[in-house]
N, C-alpha and C. Protein backbone atom coordinates (compact mmCIF):
# COMPACT_ATOMS: atom_id res chain seq x y z
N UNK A 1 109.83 79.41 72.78
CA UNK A 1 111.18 79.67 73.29
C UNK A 1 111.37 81.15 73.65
N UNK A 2 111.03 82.20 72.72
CA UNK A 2 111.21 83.23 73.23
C UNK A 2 110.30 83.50 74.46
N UNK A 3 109.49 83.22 74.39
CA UNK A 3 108.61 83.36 75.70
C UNK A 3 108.72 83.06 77.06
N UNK A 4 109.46 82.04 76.90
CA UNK A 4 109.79 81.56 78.36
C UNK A 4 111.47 81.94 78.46
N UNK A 5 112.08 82.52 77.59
CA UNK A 5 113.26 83.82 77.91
C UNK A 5 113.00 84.93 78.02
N UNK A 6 111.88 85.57 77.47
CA UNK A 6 111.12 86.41 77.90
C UNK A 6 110.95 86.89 79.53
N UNK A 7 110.23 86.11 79.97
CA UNK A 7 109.39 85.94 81.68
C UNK A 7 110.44 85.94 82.75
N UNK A 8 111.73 84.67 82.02
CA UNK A 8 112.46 84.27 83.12
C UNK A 8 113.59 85.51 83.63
N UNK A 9 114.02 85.78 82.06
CA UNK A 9 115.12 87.03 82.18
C UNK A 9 115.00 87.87 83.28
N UNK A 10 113.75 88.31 82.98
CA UNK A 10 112.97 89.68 83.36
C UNK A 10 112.58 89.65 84.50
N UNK A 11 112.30 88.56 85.17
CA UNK A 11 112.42 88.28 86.41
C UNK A 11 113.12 88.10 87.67
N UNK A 12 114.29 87.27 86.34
CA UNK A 12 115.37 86.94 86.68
C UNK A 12 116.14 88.17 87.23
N UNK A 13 116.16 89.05 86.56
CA UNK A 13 116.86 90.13 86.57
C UNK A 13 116.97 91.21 87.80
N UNK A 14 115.64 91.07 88.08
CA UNK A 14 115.09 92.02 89.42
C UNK A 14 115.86 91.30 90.26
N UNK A 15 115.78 89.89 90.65
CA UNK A 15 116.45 89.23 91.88
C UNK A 15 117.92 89.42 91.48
N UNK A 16 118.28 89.29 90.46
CA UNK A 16 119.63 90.03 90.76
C UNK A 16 120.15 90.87 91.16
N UNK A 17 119.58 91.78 90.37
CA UNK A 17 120.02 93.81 90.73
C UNK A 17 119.70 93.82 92.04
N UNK A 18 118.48 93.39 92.92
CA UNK A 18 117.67 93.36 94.14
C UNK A 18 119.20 92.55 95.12
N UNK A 19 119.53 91.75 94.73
CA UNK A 19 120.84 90.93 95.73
C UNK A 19 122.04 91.79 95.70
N UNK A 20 122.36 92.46 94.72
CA UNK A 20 123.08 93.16 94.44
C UNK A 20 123.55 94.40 94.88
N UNK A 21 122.26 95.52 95.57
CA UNK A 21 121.43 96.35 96.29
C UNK A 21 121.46 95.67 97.38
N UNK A 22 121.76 94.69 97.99
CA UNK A 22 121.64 94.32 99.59
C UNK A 22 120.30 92.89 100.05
N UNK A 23 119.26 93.17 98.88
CA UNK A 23 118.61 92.28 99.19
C UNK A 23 118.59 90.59 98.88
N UNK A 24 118.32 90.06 99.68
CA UNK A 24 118.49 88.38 99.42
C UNK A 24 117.31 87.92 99.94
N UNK A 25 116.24 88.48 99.76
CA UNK A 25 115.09 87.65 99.53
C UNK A 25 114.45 87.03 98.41
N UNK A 26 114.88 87.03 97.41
CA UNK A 26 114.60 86.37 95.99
C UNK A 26 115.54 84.91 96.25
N UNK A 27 116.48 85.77 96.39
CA UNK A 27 117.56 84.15 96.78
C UNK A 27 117.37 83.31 97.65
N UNK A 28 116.75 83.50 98.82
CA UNK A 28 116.58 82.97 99.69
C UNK A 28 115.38 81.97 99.39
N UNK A 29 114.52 82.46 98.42
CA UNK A 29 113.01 81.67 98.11
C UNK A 29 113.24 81.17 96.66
N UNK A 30 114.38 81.04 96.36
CA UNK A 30 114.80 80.19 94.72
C UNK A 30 114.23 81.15 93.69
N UNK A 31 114.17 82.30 94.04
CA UNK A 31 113.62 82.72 92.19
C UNK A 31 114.76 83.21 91.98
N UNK A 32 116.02 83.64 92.19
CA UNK A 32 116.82 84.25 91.11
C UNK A 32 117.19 82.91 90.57
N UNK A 33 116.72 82.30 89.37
CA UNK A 33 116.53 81.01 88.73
C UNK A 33 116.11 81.24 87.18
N UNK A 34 117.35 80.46 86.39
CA UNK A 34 116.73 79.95 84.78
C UNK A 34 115.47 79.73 84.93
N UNK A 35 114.98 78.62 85.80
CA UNK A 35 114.18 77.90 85.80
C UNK A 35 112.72 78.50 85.41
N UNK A 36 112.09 78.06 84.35
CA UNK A 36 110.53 79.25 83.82
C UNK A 36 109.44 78.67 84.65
N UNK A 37 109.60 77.55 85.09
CA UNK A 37 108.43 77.00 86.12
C UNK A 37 108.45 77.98 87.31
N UNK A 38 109.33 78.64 88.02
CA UNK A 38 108.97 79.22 89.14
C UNK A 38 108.67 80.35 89.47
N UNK A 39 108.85 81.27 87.33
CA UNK A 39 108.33 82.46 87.47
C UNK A 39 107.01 82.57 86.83
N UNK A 40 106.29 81.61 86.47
CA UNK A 40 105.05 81.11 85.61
C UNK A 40 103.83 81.48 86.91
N UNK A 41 103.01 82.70 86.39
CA UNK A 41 102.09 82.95 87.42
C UNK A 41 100.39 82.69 86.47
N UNK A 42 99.93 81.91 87.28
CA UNK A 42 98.67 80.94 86.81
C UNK A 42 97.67 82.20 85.63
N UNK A 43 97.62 83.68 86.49
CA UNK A 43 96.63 84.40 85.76
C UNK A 43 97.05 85.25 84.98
N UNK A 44 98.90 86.12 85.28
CA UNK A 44 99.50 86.65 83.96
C UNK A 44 99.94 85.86 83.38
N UNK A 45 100.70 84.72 83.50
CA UNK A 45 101.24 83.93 81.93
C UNK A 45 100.61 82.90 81.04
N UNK A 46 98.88 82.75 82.04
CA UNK A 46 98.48 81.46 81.31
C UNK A 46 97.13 81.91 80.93
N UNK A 47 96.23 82.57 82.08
CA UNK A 47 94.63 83.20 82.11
C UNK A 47 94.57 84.23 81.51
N UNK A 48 95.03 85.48 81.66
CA UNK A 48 94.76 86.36 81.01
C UNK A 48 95.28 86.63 79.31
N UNK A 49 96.66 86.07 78.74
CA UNK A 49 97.05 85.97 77.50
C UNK A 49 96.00 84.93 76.49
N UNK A 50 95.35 83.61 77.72
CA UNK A 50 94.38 82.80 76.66
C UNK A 50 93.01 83.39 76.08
N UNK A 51 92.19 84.10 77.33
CA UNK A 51 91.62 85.23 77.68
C UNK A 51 91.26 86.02 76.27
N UNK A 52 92.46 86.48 75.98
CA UNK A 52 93.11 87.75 74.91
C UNK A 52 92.78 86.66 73.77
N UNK A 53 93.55 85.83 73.55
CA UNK A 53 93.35 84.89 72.49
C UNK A 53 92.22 84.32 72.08
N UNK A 54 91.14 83.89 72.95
CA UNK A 54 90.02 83.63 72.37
C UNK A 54 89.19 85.01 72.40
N UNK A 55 89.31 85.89 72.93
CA UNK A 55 88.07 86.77 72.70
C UNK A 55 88.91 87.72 71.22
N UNK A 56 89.99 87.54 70.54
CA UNK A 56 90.38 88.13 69.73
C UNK A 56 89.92 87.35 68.41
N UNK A 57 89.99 86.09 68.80
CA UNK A 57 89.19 85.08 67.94
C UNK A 57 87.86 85.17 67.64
N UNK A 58 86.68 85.44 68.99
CA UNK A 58 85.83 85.54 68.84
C UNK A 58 85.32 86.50 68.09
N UNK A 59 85.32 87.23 68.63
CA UNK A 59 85.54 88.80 68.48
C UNK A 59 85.80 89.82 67.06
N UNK A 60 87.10 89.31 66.94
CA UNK A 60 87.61 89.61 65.35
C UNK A 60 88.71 90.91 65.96
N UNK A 61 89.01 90.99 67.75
CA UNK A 61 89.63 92.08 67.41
C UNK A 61 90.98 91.67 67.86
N UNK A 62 92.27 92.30 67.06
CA UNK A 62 93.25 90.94 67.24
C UNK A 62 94.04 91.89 68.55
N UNK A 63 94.52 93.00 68.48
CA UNK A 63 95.06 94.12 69.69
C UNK A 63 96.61 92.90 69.63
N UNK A 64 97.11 93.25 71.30
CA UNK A 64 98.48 92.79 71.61
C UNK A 64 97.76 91.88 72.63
N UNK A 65 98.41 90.37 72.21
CA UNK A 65 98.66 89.20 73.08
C UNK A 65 99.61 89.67 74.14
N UNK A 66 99.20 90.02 75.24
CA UNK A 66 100.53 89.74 76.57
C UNK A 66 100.32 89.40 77.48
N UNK A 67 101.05 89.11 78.29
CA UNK A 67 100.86 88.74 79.93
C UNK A 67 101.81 89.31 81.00
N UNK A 68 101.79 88.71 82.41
CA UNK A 68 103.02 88.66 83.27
C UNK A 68 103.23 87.05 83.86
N UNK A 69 104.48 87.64 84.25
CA UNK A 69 105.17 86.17 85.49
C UNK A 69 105.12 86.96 86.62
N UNK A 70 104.98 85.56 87.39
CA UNK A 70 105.19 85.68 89.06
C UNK A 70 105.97 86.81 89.45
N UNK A 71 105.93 87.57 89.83
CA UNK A 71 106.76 88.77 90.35
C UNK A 71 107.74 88.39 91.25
N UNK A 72 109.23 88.58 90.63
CA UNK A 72 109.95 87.88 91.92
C UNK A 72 109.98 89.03 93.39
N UNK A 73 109.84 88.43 94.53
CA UNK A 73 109.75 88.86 95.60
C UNK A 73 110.91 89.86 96.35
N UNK A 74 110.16 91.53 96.49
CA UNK A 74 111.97 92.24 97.05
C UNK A 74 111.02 93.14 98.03
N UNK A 75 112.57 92.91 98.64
CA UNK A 75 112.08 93.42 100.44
C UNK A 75 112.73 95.30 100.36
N UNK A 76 112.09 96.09 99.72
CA UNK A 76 112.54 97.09 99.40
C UNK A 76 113.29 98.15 100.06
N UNK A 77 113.03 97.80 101.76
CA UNK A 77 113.96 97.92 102.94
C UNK A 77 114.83 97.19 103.27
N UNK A 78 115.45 96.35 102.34
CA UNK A 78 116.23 95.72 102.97
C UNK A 78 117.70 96.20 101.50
N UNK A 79 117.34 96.88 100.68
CA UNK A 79 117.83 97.13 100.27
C UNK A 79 119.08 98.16 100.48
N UNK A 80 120.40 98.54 100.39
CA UNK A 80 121.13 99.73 100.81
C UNK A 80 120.64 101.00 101.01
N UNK A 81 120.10 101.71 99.44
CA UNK A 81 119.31 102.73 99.39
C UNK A 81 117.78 102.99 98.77
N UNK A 82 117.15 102.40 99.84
CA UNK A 82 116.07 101.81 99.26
C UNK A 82 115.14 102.49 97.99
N UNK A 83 115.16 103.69 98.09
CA UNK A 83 114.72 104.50 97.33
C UNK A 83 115.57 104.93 95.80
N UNK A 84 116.35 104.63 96.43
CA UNK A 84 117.80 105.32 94.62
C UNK A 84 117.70 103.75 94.43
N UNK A 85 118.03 102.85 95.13
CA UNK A 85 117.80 101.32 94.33
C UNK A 85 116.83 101.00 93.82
N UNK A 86 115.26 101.19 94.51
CA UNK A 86 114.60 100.59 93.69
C UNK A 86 114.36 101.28 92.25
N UNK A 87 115.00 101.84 92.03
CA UNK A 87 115.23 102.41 90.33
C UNK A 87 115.66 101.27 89.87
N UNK A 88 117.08 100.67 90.09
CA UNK A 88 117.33 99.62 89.67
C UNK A 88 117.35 98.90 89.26
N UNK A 89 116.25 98.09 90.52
CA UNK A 89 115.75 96.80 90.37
C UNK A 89 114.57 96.97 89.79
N UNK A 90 113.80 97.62 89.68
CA UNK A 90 112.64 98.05 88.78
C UNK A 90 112.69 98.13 87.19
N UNK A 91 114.03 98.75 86.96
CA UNK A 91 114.70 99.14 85.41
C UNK A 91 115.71 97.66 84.61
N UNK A 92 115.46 96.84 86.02
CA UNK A 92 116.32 95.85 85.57
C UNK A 92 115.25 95.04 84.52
N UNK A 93 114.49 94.48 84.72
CA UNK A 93 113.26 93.77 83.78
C UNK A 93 113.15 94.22 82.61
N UNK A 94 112.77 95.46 82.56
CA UNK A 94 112.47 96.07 81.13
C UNK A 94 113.81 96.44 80.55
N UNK A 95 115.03 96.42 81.16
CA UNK A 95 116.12 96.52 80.89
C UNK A 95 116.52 95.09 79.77
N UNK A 96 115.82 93.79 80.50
CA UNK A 96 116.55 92.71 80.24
C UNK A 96 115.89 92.21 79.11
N UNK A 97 114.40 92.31 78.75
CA UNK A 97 113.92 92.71 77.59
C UNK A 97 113.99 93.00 76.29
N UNK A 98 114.68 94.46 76.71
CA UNK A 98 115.21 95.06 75.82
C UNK A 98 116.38 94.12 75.37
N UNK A 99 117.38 93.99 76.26
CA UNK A 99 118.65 93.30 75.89
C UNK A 99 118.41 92.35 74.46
N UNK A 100 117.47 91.34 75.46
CA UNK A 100 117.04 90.26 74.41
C UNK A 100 116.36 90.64 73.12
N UNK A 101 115.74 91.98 72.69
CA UNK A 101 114.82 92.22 71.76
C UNK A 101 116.35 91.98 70.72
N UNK A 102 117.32 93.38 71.02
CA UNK A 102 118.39 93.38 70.42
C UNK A 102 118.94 92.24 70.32
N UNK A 103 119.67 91.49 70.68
CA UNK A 103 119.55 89.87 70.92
C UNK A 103 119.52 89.18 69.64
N UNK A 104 117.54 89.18 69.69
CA UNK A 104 116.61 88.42 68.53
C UNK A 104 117.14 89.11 67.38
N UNK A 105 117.03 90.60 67.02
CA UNK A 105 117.68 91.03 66.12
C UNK A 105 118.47 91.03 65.44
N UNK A 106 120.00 90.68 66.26
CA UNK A 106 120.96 90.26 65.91
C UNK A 106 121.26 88.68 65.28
N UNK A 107 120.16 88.06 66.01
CA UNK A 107 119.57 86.48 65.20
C UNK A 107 119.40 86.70 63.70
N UNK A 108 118.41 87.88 63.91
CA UNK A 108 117.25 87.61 62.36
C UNK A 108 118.09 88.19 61.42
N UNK A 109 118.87 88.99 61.68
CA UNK A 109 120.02 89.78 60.71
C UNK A 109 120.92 88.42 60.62
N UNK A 110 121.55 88.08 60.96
CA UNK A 110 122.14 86.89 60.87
C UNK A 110 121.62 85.71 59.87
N UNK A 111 120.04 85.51 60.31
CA UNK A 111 119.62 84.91 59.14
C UNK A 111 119.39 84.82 57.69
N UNK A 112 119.37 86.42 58.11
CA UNK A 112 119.34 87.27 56.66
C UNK A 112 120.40 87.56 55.82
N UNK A 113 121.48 87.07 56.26
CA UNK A 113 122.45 87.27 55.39
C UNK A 113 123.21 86.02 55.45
N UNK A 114 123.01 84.84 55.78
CA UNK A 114 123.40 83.89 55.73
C UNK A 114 122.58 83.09 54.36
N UNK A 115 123.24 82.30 53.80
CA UNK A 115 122.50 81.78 52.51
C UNK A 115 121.20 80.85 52.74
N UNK A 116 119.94 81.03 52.38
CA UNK A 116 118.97 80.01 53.11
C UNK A 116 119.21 78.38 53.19
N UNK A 117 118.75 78.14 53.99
CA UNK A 117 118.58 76.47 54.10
C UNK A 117 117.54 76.19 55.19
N UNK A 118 117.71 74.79 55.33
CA UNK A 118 116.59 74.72 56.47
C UNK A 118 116.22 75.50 57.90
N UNK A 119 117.12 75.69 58.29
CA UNK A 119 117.05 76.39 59.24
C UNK A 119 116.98 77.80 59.50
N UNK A 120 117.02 78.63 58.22
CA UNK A 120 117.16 80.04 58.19
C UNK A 120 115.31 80.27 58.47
N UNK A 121 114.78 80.10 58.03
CA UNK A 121 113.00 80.27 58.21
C UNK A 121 112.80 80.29 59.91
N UNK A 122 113.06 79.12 60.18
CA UNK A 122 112.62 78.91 61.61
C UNK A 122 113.34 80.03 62.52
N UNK A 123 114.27 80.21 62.25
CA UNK A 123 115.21 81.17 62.73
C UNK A 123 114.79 82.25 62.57
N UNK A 124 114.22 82.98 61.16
CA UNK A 124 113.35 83.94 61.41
C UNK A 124 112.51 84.16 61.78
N UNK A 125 111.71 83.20 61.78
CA UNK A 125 110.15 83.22 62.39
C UNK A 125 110.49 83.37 63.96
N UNK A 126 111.00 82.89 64.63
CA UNK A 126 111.09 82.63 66.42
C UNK A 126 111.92 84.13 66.40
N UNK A 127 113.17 84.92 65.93
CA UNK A 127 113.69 86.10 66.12
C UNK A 127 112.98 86.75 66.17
N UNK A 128 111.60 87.28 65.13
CA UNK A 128 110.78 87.67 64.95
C UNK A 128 109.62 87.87 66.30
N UNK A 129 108.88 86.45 66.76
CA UNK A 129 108.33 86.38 67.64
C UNK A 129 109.07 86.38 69.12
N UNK A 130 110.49 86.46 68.81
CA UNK A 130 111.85 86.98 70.20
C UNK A 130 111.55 88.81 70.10
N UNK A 131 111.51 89.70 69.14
CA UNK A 131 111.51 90.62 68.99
C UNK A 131 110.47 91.16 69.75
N UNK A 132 109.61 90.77 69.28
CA UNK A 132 107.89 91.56 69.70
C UNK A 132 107.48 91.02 71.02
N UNK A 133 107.74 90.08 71.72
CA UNK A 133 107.96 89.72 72.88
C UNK A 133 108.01 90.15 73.78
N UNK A 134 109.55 90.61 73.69
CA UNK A 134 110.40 91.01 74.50
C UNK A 134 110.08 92.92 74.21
N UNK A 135 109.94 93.06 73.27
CA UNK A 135 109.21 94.86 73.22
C UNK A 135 107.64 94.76 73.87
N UNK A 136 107.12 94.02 73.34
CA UNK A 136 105.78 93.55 74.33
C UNK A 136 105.90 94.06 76.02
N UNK A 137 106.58 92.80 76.39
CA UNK A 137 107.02 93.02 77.57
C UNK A 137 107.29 94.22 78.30
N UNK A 138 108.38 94.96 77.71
CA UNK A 138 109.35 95.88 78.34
C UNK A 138 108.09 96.85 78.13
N UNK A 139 107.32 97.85 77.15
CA UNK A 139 106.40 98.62 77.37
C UNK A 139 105.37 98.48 78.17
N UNK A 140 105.05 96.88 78.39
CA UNK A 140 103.68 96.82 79.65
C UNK A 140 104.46 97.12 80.69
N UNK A 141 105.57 96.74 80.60
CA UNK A 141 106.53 96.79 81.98
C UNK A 141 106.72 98.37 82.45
N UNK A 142 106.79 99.04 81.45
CA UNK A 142 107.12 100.40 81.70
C UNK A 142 106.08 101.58 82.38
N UNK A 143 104.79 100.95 82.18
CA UNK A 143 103.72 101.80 82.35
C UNK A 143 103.72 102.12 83.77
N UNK A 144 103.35 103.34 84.38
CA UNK A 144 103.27 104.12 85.38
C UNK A 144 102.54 103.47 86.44
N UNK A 145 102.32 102.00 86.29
CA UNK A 145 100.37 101.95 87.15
C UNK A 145 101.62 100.67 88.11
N UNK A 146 101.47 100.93 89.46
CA UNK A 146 101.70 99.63 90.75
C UNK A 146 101.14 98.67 90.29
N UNK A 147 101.79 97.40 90.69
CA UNK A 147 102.81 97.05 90.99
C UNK A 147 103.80 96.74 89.51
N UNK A 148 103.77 97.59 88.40
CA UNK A 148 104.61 97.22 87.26
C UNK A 148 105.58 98.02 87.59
N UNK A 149 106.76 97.51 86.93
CA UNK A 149 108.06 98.03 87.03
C UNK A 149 107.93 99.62 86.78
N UNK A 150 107.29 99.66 85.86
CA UNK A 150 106.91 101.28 85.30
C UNK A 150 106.60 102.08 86.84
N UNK A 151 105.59 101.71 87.56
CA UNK A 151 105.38 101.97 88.91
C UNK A 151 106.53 102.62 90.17
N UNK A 152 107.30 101.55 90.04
CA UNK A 152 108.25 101.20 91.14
C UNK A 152 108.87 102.73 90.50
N UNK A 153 109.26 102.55 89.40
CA UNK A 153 110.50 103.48 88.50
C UNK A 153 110.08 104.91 89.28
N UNK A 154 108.60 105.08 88.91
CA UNK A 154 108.33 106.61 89.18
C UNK A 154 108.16 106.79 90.60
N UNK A 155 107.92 105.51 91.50
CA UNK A 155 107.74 106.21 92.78
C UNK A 155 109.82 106.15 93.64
N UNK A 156 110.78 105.59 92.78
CA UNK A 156 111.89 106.17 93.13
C UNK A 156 112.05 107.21 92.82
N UNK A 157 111.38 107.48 91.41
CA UNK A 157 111.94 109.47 90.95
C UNK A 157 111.34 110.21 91.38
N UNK A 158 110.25 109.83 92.04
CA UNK A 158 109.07 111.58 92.49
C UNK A 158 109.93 111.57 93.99
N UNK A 159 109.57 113.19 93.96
CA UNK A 159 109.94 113.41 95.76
C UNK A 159 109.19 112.51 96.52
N UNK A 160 109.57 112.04 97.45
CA UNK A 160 109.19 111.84 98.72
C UNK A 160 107.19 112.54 99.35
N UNK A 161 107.12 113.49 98.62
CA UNK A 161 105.88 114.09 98.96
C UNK A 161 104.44 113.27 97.96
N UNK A 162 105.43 113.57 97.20
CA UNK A 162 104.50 112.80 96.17
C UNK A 162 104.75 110.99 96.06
N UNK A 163 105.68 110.60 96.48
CA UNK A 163 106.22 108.69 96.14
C UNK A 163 105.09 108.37 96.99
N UNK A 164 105.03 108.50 98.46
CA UNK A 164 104.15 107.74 99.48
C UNK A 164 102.86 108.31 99.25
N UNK A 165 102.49 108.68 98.77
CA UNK A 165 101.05 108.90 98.34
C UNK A 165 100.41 108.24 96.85
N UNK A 166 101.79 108.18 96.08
CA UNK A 166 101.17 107.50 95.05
C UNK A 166 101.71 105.85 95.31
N UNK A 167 103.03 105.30 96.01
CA UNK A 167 102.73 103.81 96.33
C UNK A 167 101.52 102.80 97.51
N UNK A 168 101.06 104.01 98.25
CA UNK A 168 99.80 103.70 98.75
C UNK A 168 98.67 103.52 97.87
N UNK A 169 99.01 103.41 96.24
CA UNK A 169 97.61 103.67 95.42
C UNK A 169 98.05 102.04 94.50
N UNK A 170 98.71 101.11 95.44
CA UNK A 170 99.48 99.76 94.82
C UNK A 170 97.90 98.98 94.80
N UNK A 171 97.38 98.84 95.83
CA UNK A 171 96.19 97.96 95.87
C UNK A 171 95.26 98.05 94.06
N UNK A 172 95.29 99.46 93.68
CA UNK A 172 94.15 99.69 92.82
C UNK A 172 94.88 99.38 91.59
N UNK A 173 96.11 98.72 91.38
CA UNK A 173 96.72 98.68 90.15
C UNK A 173 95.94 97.87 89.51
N UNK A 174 96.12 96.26 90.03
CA UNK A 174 95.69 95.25 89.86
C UNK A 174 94.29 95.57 89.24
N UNK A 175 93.34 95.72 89.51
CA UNK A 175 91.86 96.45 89.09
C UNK A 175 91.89 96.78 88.00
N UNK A 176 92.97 97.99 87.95
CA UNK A 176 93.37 99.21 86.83
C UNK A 176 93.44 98.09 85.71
N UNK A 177 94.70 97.40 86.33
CA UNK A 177 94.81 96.92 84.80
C UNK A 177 93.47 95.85 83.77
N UNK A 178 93.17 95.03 85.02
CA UNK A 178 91.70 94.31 84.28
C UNK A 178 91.03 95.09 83.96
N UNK A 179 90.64 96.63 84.18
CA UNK A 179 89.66 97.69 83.10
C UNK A 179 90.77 97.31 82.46
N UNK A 180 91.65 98.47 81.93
CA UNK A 180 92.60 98.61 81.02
C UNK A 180 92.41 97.23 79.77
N UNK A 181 92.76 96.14 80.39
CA UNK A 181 92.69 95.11 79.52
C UNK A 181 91.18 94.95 78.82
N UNK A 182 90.13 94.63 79.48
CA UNK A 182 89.17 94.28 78.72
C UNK A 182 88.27 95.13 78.42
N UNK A 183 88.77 96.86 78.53
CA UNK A 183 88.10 97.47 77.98
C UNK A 183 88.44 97.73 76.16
N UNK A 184 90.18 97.14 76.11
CA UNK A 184 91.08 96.92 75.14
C UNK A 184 91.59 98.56 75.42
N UNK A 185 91.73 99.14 76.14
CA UNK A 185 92.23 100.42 76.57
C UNK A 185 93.79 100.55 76.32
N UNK A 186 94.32 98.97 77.24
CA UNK A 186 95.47 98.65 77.20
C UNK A 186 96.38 98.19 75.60
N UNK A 187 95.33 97.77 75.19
CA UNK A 187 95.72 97.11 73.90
C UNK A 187 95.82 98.65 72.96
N UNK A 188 95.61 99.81 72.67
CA UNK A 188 95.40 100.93 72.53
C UNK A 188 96.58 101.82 72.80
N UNK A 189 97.11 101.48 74.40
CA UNK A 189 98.13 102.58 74.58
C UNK A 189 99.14 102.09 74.16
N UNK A 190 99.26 100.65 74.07
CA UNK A 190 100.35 99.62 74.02
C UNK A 190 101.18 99.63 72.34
N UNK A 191 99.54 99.43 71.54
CA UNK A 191 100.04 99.35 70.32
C UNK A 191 101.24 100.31 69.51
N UNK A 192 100.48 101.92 69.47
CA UNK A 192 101.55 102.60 68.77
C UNK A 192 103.36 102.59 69.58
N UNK A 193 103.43 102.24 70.95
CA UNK A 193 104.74 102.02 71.66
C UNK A 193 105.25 101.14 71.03
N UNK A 194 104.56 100.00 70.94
CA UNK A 194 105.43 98.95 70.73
C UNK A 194 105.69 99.32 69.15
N UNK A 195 104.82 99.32 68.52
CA UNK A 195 105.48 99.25 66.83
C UNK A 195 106.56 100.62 66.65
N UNK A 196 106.45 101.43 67.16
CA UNK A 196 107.12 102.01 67.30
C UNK A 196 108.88 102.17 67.68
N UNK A 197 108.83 101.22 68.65
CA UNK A 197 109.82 100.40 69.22
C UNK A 197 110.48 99.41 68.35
N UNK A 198 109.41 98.49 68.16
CA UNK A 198 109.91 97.61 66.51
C UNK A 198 110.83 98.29 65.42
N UNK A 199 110.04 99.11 65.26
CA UNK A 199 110.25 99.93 63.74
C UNK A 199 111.69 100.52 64.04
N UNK A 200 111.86 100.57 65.26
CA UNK A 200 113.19 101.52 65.45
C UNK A 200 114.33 100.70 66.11
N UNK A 201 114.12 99.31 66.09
CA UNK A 201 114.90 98.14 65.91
C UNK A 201 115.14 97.78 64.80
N UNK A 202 114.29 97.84 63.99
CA UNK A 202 114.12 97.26 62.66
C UNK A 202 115.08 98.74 61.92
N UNK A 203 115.02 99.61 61.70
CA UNK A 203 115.83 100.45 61.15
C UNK A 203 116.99 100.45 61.62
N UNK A 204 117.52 100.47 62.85
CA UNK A 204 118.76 100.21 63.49
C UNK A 204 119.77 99.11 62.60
N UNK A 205 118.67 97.72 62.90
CA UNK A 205 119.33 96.44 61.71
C UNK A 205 119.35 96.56 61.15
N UNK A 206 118.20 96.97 60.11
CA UNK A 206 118.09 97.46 58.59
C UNK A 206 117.44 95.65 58.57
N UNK A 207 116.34 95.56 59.31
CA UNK A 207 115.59 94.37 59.06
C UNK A 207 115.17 94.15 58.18
């Protein structure tokens, strides 16, 4: 459950802020949508997280389980200001993430002070795996490398001298990240962010 609120949000989210900004090409091709089937992309949400899972098995090395969804589709000229927007719509994903981490939190605190019964366990366990998720997410999301949101973010904030020289470097992301991943490079930069992130949710609640 958290997982597929995870993907959809976050997806979801870009085609919003993106329609919002002027563009209606997400809308136009059905992804600004609940729906988790249409942001489900065959090699981030299914190949590369199983990938992770058995060679962590094999292996013995456990790192961070993650993936992506289908990238919803934005016409970045078609936006008002294409450049001050795509901040936006870029910040919207890891934005929506976040939302939900806090969210789960507000679940598991809830559970926690409610008297146990059947349902308080399960409730923690899924808040729990809602938490790390959704922080999961939002830090892969954040990283500097095309086509991740992290990407988009910095080539709205750099000048102009520097943006078109580094979004011409979109092709080599994709690459980047399969080193990154199976060198466990990724699993490395990822880790101390995210617990980090946790930990400072978790003190916030007083988890």
């Amino acid at each position: 459950i958290p997982v597929i609120f995870a993907i959809t949000l976050h997806e979801a989210a870009h085609g919003y802020v993106a329609k919002y900004f002027g563009d209606l090409t997400a809308e136009r091709l059905g992804r600004i949508s609940l729906n988790p089937v249409r942001h489900i992309d065959m090699v981030g949400t299914i190949a590369i997280p199983l990938v992770i899972l058995v060679a962590s098995k094999l292996f013995g090395g456990a790192g961070i389980l993650f993936g992506w969804a289908k990238p919803v589709p934005v016409n970045f000229h078609a936006l008002r200001n294409p450049k001050a927007d795509m901040f936006w719509v870029a910040v919207a994903g890891p934005g929506a993430n976040l939302a939900m981490a806090i969210g789960w939190a507000l679940v598991l605190k809830g559970a926690m002070v409610i008297p146990p019964n059947y349902f308080t366990l399960p409730m923690s366990l899924i808040s729990e795996a809602g938490i790390t998720v959704n922080i999961v997410l939002m830090v892969l999301n954040l990283l500097p490398i095309l086509p991740l949101d992290g990407g988009r973010i910095a080539v709205s904030l750099l000048p102009n001298r520097l943006a078109m020289p580094y979004a011409r470097l979109e092709p080599l992301g994709f690459p980047i990240l399969l080193v990154l991943i199976f060198t466990n490079l990724l699993g490395m930069i990822l880790t101390p962010m995210v617990q980090a992130s946790i930990g400072l949710i978790e003190t916030i609640f007083q988890l």
